[in-house]
C-alpha atoms as a PDB file:
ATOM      1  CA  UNK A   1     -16.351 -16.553  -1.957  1.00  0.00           C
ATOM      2  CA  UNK A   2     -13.452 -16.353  -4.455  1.00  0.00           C
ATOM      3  CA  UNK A   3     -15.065 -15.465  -7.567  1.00  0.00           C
ATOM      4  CA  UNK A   4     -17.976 -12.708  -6.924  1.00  0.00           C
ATOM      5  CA  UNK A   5     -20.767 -12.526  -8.685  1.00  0.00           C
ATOM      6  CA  UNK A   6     -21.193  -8.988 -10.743  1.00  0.00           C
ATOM      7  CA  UNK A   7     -24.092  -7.028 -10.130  1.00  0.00           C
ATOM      8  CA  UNK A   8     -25.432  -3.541 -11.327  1.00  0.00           C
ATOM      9  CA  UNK A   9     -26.706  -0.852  -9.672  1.00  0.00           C
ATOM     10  CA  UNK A  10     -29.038   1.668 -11.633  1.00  0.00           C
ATOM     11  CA  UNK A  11     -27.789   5.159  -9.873  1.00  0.00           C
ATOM     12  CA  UNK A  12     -28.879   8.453 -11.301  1.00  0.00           C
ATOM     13  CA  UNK A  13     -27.200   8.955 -15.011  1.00  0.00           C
ATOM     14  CA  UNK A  14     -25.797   5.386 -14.886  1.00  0.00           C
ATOM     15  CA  UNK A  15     -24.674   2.054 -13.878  1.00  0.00           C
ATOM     16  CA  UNK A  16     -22.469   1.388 -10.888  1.00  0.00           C
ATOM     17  CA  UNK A  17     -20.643  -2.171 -10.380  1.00  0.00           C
ATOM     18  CA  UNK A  18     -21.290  -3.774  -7.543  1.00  0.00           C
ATOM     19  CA  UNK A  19     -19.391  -7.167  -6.566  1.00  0.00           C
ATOM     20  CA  UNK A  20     -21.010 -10.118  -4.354  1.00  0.00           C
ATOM     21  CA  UNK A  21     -19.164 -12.077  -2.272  1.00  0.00           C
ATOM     22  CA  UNK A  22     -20.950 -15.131  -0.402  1.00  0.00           C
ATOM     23  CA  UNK A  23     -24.864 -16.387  -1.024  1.00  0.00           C
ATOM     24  CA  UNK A  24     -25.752 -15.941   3.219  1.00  0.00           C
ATOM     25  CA  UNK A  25     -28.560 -13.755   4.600  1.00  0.00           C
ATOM     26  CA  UNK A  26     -26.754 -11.794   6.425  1.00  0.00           C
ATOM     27  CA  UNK A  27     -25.399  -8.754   4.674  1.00  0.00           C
ATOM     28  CA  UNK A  28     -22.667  -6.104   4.603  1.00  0.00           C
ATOM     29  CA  UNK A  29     -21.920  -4.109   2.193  1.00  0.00           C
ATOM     30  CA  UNK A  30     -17.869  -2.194   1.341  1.00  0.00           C
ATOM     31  CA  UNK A  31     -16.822   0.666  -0.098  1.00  0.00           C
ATOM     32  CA  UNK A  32     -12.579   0.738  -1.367  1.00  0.00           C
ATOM     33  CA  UNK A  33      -9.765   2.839  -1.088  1.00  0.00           C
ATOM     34  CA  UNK A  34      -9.334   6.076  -3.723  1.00  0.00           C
ATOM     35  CA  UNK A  35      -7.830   4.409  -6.477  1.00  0.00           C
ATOM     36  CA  UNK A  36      -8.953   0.681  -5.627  1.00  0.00           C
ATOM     37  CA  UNK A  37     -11.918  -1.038  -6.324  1.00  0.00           C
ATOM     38  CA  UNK A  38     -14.562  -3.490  -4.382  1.00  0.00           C
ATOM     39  CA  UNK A  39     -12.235  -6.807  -5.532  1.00  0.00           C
ATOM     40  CA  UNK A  40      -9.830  -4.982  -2.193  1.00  0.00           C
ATOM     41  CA  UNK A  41     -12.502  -7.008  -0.713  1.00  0.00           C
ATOM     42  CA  UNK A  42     -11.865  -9.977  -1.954  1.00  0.00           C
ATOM     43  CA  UNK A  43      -9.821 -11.624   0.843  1.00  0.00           C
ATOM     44  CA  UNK A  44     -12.354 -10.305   3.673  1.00  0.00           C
ATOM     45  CA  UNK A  45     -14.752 -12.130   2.375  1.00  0.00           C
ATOM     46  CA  UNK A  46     -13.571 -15.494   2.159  1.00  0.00           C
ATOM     47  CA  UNK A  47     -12.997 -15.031   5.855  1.00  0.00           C
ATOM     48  CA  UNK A  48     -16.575 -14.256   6.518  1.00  0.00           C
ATOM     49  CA  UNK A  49     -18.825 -16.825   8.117  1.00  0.00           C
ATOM     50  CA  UNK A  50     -20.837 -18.960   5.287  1.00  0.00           C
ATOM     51  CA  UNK A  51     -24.305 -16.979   6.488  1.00  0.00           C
ATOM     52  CA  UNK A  52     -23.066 -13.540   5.544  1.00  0.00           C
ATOM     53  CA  UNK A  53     -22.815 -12.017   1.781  1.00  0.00           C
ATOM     54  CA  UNK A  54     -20.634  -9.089   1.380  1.00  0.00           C
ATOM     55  CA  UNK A  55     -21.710  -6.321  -1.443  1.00  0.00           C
ATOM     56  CA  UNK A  56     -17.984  -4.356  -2.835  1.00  0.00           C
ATOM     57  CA  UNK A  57     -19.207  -1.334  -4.416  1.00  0.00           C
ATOM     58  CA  UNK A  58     -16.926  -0.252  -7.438  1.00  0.00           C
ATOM     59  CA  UNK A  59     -17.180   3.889  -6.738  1.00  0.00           C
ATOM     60  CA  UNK A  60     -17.617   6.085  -9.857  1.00  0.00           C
ATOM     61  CA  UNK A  61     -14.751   6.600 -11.743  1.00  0.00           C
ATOM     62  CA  UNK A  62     -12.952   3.568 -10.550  1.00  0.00           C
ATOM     63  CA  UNK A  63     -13.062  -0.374 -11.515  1.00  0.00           C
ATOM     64  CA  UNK A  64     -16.429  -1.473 -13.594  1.00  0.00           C
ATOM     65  CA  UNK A  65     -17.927   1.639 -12.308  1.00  0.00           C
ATOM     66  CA  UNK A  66     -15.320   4.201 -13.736  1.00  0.00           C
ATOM     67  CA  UNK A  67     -17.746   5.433 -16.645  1.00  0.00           C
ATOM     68  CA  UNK A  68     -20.237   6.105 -14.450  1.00  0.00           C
ATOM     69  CA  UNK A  69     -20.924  10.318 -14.496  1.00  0.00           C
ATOM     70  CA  UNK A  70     -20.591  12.529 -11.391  1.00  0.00           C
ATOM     71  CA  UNK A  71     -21.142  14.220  -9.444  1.00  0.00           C
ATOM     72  CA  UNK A  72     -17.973  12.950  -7.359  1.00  0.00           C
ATOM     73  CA  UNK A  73     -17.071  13.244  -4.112  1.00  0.00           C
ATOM     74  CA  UNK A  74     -18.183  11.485  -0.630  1.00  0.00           C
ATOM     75  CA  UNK A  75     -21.898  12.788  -0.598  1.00  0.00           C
ATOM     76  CA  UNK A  76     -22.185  10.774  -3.902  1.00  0.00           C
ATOM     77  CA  UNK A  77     -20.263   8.032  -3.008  1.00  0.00           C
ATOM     78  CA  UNK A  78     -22.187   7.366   0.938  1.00  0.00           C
ATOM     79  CA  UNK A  79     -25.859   7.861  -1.153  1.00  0.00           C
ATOM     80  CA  UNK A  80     -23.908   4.847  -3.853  1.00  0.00           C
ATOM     81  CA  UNK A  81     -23.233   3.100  -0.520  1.00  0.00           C
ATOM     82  CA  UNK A  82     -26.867   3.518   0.573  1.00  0.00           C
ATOM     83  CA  UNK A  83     -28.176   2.270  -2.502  1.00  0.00           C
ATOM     84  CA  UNK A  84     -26.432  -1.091  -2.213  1.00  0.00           C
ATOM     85  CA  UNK A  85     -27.681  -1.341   0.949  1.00  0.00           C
ATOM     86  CA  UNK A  86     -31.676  -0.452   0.302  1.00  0.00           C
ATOM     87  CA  UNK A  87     -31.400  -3.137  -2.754  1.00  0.00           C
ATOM     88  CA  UNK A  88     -29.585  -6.125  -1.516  1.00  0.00           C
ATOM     89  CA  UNK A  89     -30.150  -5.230   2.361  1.00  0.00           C
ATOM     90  CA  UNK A  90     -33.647  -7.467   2.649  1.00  0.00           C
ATOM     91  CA  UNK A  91     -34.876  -4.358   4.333  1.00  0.00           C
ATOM     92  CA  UNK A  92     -32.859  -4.821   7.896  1.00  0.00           C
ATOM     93  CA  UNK A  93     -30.301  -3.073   9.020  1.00  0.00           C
ATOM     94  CA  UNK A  94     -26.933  -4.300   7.811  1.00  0.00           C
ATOM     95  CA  UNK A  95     -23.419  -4.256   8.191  1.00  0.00           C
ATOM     96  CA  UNK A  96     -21.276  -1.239   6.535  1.00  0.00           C
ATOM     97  CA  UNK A  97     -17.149  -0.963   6.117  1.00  0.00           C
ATOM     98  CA  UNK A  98     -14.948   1.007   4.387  1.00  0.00           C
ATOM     99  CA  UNK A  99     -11.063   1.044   4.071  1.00  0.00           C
ATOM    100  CA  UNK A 100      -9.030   4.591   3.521  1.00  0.00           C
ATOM    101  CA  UNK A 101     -10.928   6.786   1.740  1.00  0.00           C
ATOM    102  CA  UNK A 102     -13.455   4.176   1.729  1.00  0.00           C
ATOM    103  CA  UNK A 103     -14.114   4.405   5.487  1.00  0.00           C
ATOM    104  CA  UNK A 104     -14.948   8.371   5.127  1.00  0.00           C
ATOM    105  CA  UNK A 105     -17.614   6.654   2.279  1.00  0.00           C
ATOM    106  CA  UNK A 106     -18.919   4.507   4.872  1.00  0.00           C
ATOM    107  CA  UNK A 107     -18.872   7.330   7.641  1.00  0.00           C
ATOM    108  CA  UNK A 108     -20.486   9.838   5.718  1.00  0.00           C
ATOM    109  CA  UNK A 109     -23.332   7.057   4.784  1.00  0.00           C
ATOM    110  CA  UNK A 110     -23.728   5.577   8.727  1.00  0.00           C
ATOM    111  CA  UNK A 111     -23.815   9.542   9.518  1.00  0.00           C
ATOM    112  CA  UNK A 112     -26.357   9.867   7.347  1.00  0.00           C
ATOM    113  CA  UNK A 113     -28.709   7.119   6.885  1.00  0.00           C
ATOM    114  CA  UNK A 114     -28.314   5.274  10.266  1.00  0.00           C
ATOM    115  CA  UNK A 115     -31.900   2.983  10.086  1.00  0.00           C
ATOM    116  CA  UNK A 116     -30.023   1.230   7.416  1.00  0.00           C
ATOM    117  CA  UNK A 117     -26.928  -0.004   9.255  1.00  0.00           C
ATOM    118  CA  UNK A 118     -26.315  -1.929  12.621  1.00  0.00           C
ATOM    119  CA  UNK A 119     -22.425  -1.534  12.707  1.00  0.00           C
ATOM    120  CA  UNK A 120     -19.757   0.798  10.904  1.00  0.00           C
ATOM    121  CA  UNK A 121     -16.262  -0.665  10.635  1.00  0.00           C
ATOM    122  CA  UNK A 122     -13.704   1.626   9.729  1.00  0.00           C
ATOM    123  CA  UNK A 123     -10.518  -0.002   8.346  1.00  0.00           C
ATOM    124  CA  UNK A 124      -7.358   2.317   8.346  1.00  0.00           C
ATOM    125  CA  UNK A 125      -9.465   5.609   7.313  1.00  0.00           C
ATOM    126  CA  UNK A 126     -12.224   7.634   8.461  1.00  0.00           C
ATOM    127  CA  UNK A 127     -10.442   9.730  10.919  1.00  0.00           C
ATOM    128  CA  UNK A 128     -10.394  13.750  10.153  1.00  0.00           C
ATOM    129  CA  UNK A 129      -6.607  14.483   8.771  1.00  0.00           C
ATOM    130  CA  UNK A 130      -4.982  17.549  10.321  1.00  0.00           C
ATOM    131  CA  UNK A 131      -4.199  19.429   7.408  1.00  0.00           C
ATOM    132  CA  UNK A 132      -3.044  23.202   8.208  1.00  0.00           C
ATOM    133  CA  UNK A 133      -6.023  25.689   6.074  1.00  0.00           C
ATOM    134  CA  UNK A 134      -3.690  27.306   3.584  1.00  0.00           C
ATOM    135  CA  UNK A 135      -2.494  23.997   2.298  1.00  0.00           C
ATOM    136  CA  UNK A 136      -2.632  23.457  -1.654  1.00  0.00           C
ATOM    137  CA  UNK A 137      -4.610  20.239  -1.698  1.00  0.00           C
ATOM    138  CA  UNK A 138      -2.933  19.379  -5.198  1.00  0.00           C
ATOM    139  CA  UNK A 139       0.588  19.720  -3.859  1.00  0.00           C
ATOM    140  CA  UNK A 140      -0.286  17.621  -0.532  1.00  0.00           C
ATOM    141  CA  UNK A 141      -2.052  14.928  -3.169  1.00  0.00           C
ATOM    142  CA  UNK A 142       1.199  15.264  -5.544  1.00  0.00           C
ATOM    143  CA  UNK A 143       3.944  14.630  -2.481  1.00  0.00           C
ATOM    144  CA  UNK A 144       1.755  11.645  -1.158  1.00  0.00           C
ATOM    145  CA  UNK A 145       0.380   9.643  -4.088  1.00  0.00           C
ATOM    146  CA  UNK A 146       2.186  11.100  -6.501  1.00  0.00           C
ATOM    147  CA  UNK A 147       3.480   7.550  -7.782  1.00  0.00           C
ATOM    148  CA  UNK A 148       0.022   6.546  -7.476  1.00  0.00           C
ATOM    149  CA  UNK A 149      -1.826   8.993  -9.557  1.00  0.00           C
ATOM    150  CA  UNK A 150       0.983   9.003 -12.133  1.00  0.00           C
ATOM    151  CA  UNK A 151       0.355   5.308 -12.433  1.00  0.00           C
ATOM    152  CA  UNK A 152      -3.297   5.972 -13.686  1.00  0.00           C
ATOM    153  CA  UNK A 153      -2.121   8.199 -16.815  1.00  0.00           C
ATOM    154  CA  UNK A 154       0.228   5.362 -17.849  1.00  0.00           C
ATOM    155  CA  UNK A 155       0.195   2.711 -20.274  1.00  0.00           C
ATOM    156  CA  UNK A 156       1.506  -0.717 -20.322  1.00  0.00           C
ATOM    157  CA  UNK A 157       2.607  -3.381 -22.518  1.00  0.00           C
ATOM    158  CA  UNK A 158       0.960  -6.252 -21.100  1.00  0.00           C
ATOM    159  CA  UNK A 159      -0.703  -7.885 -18.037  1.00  0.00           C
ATOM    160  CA  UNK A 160       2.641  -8.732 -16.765  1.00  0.00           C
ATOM    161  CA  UNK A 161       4.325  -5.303 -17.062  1.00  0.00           C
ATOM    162  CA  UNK A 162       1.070  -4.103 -14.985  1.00  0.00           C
ATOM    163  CA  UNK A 163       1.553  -6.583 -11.781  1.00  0.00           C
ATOM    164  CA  UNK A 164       5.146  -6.392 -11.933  1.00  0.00           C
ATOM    165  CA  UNK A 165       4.341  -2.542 -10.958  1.00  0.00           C
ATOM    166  CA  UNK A 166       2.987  -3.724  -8.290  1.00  0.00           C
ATOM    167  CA  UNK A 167       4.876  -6.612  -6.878  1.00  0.00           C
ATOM    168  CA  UNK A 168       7.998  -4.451  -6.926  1.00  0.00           C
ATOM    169  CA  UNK A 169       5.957  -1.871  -4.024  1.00  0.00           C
ATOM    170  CA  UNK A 170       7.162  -2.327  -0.838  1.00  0.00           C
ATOM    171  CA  UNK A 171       4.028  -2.552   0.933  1.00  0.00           C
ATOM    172  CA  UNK A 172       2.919  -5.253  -1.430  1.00  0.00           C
ATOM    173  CA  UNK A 173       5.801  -6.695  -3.043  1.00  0.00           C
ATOM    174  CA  UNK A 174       6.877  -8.963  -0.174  1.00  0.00           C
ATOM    175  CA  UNK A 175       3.322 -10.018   0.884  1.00  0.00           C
ATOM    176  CA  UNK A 176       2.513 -10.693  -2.689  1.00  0.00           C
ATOM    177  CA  UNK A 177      -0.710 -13.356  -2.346  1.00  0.00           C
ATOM    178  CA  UNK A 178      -3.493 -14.785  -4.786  1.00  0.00           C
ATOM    179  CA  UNK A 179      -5.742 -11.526  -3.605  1.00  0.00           C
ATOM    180  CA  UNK A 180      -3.246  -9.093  -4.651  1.00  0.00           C
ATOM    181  CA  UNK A 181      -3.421 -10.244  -7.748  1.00  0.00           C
ATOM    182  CA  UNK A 182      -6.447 -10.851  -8.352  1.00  0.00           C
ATOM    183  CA  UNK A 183      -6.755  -7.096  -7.232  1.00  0.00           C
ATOM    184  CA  UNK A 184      -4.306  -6.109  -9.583  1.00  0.00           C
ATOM    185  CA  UNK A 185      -5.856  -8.308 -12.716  1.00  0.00           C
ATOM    186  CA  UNK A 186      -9.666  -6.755 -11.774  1.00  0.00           C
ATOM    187  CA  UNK A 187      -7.781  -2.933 -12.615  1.00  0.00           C
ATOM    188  CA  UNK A 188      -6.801  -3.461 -15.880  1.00  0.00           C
ATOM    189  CA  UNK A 189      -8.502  -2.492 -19.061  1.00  0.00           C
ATOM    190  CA  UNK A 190      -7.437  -1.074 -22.715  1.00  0.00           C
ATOM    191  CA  UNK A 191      -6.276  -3.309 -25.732  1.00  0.00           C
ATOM    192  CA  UNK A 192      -2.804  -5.187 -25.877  1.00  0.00           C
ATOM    193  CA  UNK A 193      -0.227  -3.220 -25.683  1.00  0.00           C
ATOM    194  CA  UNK A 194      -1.926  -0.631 -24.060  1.00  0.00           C
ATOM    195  CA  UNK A 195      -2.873  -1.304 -20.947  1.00  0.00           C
ATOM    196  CA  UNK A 196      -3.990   0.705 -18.013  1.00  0.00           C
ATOM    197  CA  UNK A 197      -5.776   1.210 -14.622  1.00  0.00           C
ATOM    198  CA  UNK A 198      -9.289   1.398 -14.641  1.00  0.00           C
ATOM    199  CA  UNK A 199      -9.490   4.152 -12.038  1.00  0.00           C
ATOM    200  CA  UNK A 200      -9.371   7.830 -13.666  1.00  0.00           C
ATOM    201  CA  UNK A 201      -7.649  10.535 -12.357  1.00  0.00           C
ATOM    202  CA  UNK A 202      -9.843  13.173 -12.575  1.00  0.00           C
ATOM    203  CA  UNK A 203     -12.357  11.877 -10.077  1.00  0.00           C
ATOM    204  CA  UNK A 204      -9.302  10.557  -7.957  1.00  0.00           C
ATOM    205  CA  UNK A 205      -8.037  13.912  -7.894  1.00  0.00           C
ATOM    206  CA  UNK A 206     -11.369  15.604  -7.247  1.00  0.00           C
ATOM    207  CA  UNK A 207     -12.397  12.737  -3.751  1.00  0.00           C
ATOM    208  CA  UNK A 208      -8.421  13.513  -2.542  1.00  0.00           C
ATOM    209  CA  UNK A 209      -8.868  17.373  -2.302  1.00  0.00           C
ATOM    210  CA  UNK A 210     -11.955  16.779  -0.362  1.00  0.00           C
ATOM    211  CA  UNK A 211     -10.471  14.430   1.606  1.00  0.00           C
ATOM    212  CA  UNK A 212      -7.843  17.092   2.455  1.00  0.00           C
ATOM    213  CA  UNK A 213     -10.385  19.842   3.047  1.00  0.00           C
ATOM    214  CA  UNK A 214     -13.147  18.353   5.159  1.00  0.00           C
ATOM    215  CA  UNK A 215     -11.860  17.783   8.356  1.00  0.00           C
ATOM    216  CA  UNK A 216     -14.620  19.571  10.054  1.00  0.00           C
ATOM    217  CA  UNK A 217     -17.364  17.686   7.781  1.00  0.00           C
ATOM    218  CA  UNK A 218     -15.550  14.347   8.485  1.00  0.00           C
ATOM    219  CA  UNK A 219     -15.281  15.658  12.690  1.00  0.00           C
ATOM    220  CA  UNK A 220     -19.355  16.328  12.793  1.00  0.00           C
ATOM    221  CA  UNK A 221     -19.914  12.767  11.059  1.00  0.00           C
ATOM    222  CA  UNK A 222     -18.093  11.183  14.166  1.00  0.00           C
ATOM    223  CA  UNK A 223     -19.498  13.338  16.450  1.00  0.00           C
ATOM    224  CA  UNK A 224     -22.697  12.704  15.119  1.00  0.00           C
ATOM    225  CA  UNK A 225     -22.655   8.662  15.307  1.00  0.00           C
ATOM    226  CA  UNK A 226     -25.501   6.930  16.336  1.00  0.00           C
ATOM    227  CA  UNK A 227     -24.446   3.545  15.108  1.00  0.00           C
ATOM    228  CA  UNK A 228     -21.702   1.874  16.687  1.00  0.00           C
ATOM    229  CA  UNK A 229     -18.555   1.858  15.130  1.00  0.00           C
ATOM    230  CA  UNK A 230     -15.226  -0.042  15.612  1.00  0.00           C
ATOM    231  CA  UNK A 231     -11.912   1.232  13.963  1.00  0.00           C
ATOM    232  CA  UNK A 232      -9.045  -0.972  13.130  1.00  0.00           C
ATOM    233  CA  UNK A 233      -5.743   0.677  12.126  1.00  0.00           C
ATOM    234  CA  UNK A 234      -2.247  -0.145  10.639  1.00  0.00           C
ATOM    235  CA  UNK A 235       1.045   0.154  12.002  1.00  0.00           C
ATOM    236  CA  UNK A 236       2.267   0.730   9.159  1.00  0.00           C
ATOM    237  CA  UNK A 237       1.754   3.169   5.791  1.00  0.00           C
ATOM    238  CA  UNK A 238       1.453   3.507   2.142  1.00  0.00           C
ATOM    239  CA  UNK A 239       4.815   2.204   1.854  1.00  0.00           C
ATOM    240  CA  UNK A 240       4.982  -0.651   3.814  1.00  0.00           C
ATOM    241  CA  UNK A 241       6.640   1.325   6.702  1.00  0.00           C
ATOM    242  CA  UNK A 242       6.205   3.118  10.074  1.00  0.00           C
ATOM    243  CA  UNK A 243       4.393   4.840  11.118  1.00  0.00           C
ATOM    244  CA  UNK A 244       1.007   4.362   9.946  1.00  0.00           C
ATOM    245  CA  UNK A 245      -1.708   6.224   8.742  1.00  0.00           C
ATOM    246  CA  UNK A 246      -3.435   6.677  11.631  1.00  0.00           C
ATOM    247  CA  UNK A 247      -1.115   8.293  14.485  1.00  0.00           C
ATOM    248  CA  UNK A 248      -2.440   6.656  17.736  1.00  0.00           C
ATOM    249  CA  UNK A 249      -3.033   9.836  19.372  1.00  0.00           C
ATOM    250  CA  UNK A 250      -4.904  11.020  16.652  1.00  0.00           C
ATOM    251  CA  UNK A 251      -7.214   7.541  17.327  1.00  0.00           C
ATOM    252  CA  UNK A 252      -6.986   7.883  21.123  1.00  0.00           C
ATOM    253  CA  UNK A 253      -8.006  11.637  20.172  1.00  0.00           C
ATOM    254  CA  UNK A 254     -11.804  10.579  18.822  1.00  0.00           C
ATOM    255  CA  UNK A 255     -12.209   7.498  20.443  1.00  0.00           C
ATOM    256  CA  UNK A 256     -12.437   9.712  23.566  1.00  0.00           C
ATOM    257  CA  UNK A 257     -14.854  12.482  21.821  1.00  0.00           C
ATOM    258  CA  UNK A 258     -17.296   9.823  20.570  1.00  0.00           C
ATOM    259  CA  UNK A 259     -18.737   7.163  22.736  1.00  0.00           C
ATOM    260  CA  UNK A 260     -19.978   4.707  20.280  1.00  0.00           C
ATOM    261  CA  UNK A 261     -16.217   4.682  18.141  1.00  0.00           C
ATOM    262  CA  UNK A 262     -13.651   1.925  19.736  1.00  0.00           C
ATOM    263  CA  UNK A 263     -10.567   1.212  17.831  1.00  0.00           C
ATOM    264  CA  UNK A 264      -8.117  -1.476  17.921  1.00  0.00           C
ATOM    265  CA  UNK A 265      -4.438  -2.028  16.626  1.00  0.00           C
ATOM    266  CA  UNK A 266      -4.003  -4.732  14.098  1.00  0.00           C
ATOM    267  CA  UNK A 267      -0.523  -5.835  14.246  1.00  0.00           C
ATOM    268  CA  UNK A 268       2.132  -6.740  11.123  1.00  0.00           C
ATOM    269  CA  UNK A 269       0.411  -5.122   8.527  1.00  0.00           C
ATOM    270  CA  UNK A 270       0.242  -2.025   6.682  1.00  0.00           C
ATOM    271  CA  UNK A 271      -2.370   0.330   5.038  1.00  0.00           C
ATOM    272  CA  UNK A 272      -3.250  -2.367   1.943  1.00  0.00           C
ATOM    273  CA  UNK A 273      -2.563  -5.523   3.836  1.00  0.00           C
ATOM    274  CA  UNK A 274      -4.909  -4.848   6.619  1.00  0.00           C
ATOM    275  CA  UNK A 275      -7.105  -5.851   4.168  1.00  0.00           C
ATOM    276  CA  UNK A 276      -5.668  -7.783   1.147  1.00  0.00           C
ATOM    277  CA  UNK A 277      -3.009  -9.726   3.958  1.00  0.00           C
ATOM    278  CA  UNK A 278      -3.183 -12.310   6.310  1.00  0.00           C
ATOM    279  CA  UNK A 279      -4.958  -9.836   8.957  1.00  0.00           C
ATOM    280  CA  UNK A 280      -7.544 -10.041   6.672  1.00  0.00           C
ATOM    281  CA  UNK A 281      -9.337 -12.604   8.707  1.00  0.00           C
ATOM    282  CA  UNK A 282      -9.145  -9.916  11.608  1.00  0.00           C
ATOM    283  CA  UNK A 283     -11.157  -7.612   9.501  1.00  0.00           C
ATOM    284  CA  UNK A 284     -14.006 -10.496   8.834  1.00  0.00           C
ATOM    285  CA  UNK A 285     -14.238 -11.332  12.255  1.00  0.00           C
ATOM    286  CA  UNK A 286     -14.906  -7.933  13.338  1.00  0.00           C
ATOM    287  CA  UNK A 287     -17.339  -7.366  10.552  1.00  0.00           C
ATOM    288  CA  UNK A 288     -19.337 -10.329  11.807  1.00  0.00           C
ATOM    289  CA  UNK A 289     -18.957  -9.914  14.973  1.00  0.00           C
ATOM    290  CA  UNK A 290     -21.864  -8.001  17.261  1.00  0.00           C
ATOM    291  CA  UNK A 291     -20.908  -4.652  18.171  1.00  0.00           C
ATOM    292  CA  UNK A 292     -21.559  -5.678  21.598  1.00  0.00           C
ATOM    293  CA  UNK A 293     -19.076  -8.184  21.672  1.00  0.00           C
ATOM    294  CA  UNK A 294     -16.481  -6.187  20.177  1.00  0.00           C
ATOM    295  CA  UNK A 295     -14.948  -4.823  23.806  1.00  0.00           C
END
């Protein structure tokens, strides 16, 4: 399951990129964080069991997909999500995840297309933010991935100049693995001398403020569940350090308001290794694993 295979996916006004992991029956399909793409993915699925495929959507405006026109937002991306699943699903049910904003993506699609899902995993996301009304969405985007979205304006000299961006963060930097590379590699685009991130800023900027502004939308998507759903959280942030993303009273908070979310700690990592690290076996097991078997 190292190398995916690269699919597309006809969407209305263009072509989304959609990366297959595996050649099992079984199915699930991933949606990435809100500047990442579906190789975040990549280390999940070699942890899956040999029967099960996973399908890494690339969202618009980000990886292969970032040409592909808006609208943007999470209504787009969850009916992107569903389309994945109505074309490489074999018409059952199957298995949905999403990490940071990702996990709103797969929310928002579970919420509203259950018949076509039999679990939703949330990794590290998917939890309404408390964000006080008269915030400025821009400035609260600006003070927390400031670095981040700066990085996607910028061009670099090489390949090497890109990843040693990246191994010098301190979330990633001293967990530095083959998948974080790879990660890092699948981003890049523009001729030598000029490289850059694949993911564009506009439609990052756009999917952040409605992060920060739909905590009611987000609330009557939980609420609303009818699909059994299992959240596993971080210790540990954007910058490799406590606390996480996720305050655990926020999680105890809606696991208590709706009956088919559970959640579970997943220790020594932090918001990009829970998936890219070692507790990215953690994540496949869970994904596999029957809903019923997950308490």
């Amino acid at each position: 399951m190292t190398t995916p295979a690269a699919l597309d996916l006809q969407v209305g006004g263009g072509t989304l990129r959609v990366l297959r992991f595996g050649e099992g029956p079984r199915t699930a399909v991933a949606a990435h964080g809100i500047t990442a793409s579906g190789m975040s993915f990549r280390a999940v699925a070699r942890h899956l069991p040999p029967d099960w495929s996973l399908f890494a959507l690339d969202l618009r405006g980000r990886g292969h997909s970032a040409s592909a026109p808006g609208p943007y937002g999470l209504d787009t991306h969850a009916a992107d999500l569903c389309a994945v699943a109505e074309r490489w699903g074999g018409g059952a049910p199957v298995a949905v995840t999403g990490q940071s904003m990702g996990a709103c993506v797969a929310l928002r699609a579970a919420a509203r297309r259950p018949e076509l899902f039999d679990r939703l995993l949330l990794v590290d996301g998917g939890l309404p933010l408390p964000v006080p009304p008269d915030t400025d969405p821009d400035a609260v985007l600006d003070a927390t991935l400031g670095p981040v979205i700066a990085r996607l304006s910028r061009t670099y000299e090489s390949d090497e100049a890109y990843l040693d961006l990246f191994r010098a963060h301190p979330a990633l930097g001293p967990e530095w693995n083959e998948d974080i590379e790879a990660y890092v590699r699948y981003d890049l685009t523009g001729p030598a001398g000029a490289r850059h991130s694949r993911a564009q800023e506009g439609p990052v900027r756009h999917d952040g403020r409605e992060l920060l502004t739909s905590a009611a939308l987000f609330a009557e998507d939980l609420t609303g569940l009818t699909v059994p759903a299992r959240l596993l959280y971080a210790p540990r942030g954007l910058m490799g350090t406590e606390p996480g993303m996720l305050p655990a009273a926020l999680v105890a908070h809606w696991t208590a308001q709706v009956p088919l979310l559970t959640a579970e700690p997943v220790p020594d990592c932090n918001h990009y290794t829970i998936l890219m690290g070692t507790t990215a076996k953690t994540v496949a097991d869970r994904l596999a694993r029957a809903p019923d078997q997950w308490t």
